[in-house]
N, C-alpha and C. Protein backbone atom coordinates (compact mmCIF):
# COMPACT_ATOMS: atom_id res chain seq x y z
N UNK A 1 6.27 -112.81 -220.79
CA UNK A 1 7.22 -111.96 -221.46
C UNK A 1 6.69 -111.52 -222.82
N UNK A 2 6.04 -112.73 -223.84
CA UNK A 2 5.70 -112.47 -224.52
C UNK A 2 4.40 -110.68 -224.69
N UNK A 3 3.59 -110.85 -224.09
CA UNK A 3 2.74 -110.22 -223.65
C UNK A 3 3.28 -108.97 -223.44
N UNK A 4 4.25 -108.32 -222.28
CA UNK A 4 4.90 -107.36 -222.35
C UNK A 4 5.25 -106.84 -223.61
N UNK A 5 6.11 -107.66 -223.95
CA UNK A 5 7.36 -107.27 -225.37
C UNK A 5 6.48 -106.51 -226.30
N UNK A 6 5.66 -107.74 -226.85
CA UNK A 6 4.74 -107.25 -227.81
C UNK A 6 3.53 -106.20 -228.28
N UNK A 7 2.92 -106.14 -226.36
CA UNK A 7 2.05 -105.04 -226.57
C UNK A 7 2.82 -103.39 -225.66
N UNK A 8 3.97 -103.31 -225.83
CA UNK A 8 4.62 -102.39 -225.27
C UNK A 8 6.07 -101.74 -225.79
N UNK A 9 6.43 -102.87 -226.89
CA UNK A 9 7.48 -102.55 -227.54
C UNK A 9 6.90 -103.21 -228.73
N UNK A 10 6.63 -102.01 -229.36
CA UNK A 10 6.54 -102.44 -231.24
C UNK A 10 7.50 -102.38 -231.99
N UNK A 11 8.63 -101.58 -231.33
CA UNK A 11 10.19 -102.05 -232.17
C UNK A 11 10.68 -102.83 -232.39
N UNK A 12 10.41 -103.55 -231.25
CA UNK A 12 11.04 -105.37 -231.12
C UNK A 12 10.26 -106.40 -232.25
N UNK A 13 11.07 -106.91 -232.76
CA UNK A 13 11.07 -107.62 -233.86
C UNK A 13 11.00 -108.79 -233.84
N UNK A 14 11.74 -109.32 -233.15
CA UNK A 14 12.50 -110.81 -232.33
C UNK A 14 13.10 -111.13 -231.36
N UNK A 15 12.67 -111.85 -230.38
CA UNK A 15 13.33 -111.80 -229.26
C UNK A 15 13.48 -113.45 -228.92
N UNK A 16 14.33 -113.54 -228.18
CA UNK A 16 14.39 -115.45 -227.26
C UNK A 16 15.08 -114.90 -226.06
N UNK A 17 14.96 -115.59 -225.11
CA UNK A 17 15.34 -115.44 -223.97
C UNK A 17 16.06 -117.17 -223.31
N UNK A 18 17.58 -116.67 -223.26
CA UNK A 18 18.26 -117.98 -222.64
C UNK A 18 18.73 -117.88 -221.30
N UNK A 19 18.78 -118.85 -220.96
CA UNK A 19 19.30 -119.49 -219.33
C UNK A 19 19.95 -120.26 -219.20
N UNK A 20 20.94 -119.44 -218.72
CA UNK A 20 22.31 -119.69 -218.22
C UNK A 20 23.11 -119.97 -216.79
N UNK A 21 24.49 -120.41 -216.55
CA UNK A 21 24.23 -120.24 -215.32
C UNK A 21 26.10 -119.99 -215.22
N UNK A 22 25.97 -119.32 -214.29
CA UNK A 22 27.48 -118.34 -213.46
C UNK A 22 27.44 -118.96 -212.16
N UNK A 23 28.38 -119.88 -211.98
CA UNK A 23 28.55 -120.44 -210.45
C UNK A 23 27.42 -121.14 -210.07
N UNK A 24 26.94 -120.34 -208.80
CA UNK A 24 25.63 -121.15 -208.60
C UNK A 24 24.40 -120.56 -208.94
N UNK A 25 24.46 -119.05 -209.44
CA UNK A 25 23.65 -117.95 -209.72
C UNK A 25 23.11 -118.48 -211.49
N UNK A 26 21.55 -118.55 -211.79
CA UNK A 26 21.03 -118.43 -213.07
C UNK A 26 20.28 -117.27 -213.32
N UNK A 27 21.53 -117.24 -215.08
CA UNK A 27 21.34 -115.81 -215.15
C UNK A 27 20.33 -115.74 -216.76
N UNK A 28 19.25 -114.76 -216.63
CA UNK A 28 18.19 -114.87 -217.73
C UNK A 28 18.83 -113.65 -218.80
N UNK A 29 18.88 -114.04 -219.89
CA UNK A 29 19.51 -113.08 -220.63
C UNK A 29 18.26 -112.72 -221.86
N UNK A 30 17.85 -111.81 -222.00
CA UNK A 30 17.30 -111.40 -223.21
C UNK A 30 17.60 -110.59 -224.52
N UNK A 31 17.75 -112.10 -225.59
CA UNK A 31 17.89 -111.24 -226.94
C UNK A 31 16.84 -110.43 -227.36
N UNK A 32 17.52 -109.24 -228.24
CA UNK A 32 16.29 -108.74 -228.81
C UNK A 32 16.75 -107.59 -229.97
N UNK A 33 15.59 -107.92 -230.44
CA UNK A 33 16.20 -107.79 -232.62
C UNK A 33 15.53 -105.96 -232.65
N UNK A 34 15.68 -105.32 -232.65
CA UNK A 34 14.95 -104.27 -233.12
C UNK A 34 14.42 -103.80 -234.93
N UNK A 35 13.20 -103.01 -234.76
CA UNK A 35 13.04 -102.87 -236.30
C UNK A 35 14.23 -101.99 -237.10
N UNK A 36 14.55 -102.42 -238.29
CA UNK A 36 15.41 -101.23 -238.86
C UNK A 36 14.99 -100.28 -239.23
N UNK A 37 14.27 -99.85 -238.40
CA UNK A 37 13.67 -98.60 -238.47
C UNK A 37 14.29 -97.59 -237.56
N UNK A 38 14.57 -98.39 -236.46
CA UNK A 38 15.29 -97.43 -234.92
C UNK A 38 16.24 -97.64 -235.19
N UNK A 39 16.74 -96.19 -234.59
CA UNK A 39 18.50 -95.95 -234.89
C UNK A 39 19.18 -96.77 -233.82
N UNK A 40 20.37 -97.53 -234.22
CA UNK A 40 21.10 -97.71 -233.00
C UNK A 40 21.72 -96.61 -231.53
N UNK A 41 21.62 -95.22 -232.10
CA UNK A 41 21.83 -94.47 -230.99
C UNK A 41 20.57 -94.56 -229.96
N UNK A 42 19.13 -95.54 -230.01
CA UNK A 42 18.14 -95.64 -229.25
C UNK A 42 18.01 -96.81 -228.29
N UNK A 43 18.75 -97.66 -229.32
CA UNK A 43 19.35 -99.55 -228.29
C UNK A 43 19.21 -99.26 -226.84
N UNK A 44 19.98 -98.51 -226.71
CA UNK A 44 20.41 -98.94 -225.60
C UNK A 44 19.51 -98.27 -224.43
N UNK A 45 18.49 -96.77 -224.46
CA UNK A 45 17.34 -96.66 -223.86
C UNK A 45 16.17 -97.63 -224.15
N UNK A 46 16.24 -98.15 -225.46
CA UNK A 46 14.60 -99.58 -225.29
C UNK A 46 15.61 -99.83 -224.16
N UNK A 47 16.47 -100.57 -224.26
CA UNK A 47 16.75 -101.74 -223.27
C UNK A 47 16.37 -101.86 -222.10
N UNK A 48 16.59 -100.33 -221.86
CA UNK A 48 17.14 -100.49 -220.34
C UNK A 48 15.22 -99.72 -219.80
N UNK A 49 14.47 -99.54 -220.89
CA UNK A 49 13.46 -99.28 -220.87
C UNK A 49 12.66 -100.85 -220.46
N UNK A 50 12.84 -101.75 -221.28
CA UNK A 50 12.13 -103.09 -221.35
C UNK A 50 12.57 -103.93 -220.25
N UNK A 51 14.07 -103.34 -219.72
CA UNK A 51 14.74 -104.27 -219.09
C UNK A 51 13.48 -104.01 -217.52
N UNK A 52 13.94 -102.90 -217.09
CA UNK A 52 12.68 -102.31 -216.23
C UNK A 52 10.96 -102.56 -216.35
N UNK A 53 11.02 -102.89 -217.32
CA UNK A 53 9.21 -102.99 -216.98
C UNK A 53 9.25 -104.70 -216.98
N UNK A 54 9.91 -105.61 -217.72
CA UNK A 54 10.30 -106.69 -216.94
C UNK A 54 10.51 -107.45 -215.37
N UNK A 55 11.39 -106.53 -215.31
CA UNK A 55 11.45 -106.44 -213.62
C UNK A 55 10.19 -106.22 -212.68
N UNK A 56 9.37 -105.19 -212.98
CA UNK A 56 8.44 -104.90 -212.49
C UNK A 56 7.25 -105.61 -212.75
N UNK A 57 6.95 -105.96 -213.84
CA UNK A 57 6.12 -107.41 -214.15
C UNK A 57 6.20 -108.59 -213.64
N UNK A 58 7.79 -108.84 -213.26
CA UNK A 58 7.72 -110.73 -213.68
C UNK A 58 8.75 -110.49 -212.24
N UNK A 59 9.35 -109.52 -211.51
CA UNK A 59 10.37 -109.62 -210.42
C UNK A 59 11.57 -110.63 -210.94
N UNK A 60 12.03 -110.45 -212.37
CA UNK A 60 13.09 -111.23 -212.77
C UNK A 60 13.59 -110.15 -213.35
N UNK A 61 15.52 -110.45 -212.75
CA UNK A 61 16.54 -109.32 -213.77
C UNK A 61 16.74 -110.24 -215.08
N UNK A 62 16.53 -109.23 -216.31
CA UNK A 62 17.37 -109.63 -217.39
C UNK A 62 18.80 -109.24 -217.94
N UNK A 63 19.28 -109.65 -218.12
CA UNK A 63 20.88 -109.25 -218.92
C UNK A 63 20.02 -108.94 -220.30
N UNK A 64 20.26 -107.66 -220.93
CA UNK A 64 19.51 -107.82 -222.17
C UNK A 64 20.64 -107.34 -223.39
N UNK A 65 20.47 -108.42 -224.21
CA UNK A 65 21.53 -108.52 -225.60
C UNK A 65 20.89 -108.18 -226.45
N UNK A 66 21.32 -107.13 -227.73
CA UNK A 66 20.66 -106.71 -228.56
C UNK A 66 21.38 -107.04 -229.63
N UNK A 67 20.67 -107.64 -230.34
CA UNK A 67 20.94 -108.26 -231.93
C UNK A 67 20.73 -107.20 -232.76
N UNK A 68 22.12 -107.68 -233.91
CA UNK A 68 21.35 -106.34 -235.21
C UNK A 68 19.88 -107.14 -235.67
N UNK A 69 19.66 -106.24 -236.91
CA UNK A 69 18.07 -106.84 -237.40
C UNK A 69 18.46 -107.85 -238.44
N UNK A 70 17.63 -108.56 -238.60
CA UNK A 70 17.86 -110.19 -239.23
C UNK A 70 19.16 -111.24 -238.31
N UNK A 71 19.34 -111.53 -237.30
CA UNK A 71 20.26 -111.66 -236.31
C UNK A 71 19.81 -113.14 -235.72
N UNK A 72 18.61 -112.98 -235.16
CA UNK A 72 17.70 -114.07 -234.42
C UNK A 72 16.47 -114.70 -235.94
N UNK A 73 17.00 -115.92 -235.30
CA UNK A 73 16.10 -117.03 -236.22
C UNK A 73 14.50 -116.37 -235.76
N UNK A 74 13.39 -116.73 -236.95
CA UNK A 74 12.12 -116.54 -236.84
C UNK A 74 11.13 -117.47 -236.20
N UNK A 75 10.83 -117.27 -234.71
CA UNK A 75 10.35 -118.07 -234.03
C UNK A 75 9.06 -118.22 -234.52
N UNK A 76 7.94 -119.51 -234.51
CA UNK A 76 6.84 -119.60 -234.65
C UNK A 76 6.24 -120.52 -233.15
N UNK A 77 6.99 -120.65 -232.37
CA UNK A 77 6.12 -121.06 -231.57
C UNK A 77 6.90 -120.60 -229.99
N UNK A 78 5.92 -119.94 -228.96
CA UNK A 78 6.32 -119.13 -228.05
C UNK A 78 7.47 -119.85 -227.12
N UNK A 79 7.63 -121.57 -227.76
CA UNK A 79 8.37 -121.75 -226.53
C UNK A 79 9.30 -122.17 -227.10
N UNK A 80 10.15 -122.17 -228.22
CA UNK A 80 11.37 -122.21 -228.83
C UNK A 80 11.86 -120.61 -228.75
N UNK A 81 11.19 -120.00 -228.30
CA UNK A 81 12.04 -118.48 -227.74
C UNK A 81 13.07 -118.62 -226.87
N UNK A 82 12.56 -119.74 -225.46
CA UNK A 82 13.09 -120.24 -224.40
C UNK A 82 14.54 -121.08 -224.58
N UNK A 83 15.37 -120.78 -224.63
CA UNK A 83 16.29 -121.61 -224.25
C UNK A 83 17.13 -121.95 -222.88
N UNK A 84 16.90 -123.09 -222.64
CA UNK A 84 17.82 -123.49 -221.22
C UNK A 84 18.83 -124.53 -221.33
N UNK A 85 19.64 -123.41 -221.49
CA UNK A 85 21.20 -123.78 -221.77
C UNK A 85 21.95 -124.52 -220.22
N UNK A 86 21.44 -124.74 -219.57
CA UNK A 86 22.32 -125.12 -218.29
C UNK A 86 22.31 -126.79 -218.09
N UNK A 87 21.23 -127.03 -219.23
CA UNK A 87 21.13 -128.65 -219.03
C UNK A 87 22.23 -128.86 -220.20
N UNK A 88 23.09 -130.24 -219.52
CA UNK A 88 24.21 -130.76 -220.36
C UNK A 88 23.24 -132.11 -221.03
């Protein structure tokens, strides 16, 4: 994911990706911070831009949540991006 995001979306700022779960279905949701540079009238084409080349990369759907900018904590290591929320 990393890899995608970064060399294909230079808007994206910050991202984590959590896992969740609906019944018996786990569902991958991706945050993601944009620069304040892009207007919010653009949100919602990245998304559905990134959401798609995701899919086509990795054959996983994302739910994708978009944070304002400064929103998501500053990750330094690729696997505190990950959260898996389904373990109690």
């Amino acid at each position: 994911m990393e890899e995608i995001i970064r060399s294909q979306f230079p808007e994206v700022v910050e991202f984590e990706i959590l896992l969740t779960q609906e019944g018996v279905m786990p569902v991958l949701t991706l945050r993601i911070e944009f620069s304040p540079s892009i207007g919010e009238g653009q949100y919602k084409e990245l998304g559905s831009r990134l959401k798609e080349k995701l899919k086509i990369r990795s054959n996983l759907t994302f739910e994708i949540e978009i944070i304002k900018p400064g929103g998501l904590p500053r990750y330094t290591l690729k696997s505190s991006r990950f959260k898996d929320l389904t373990k109690k």
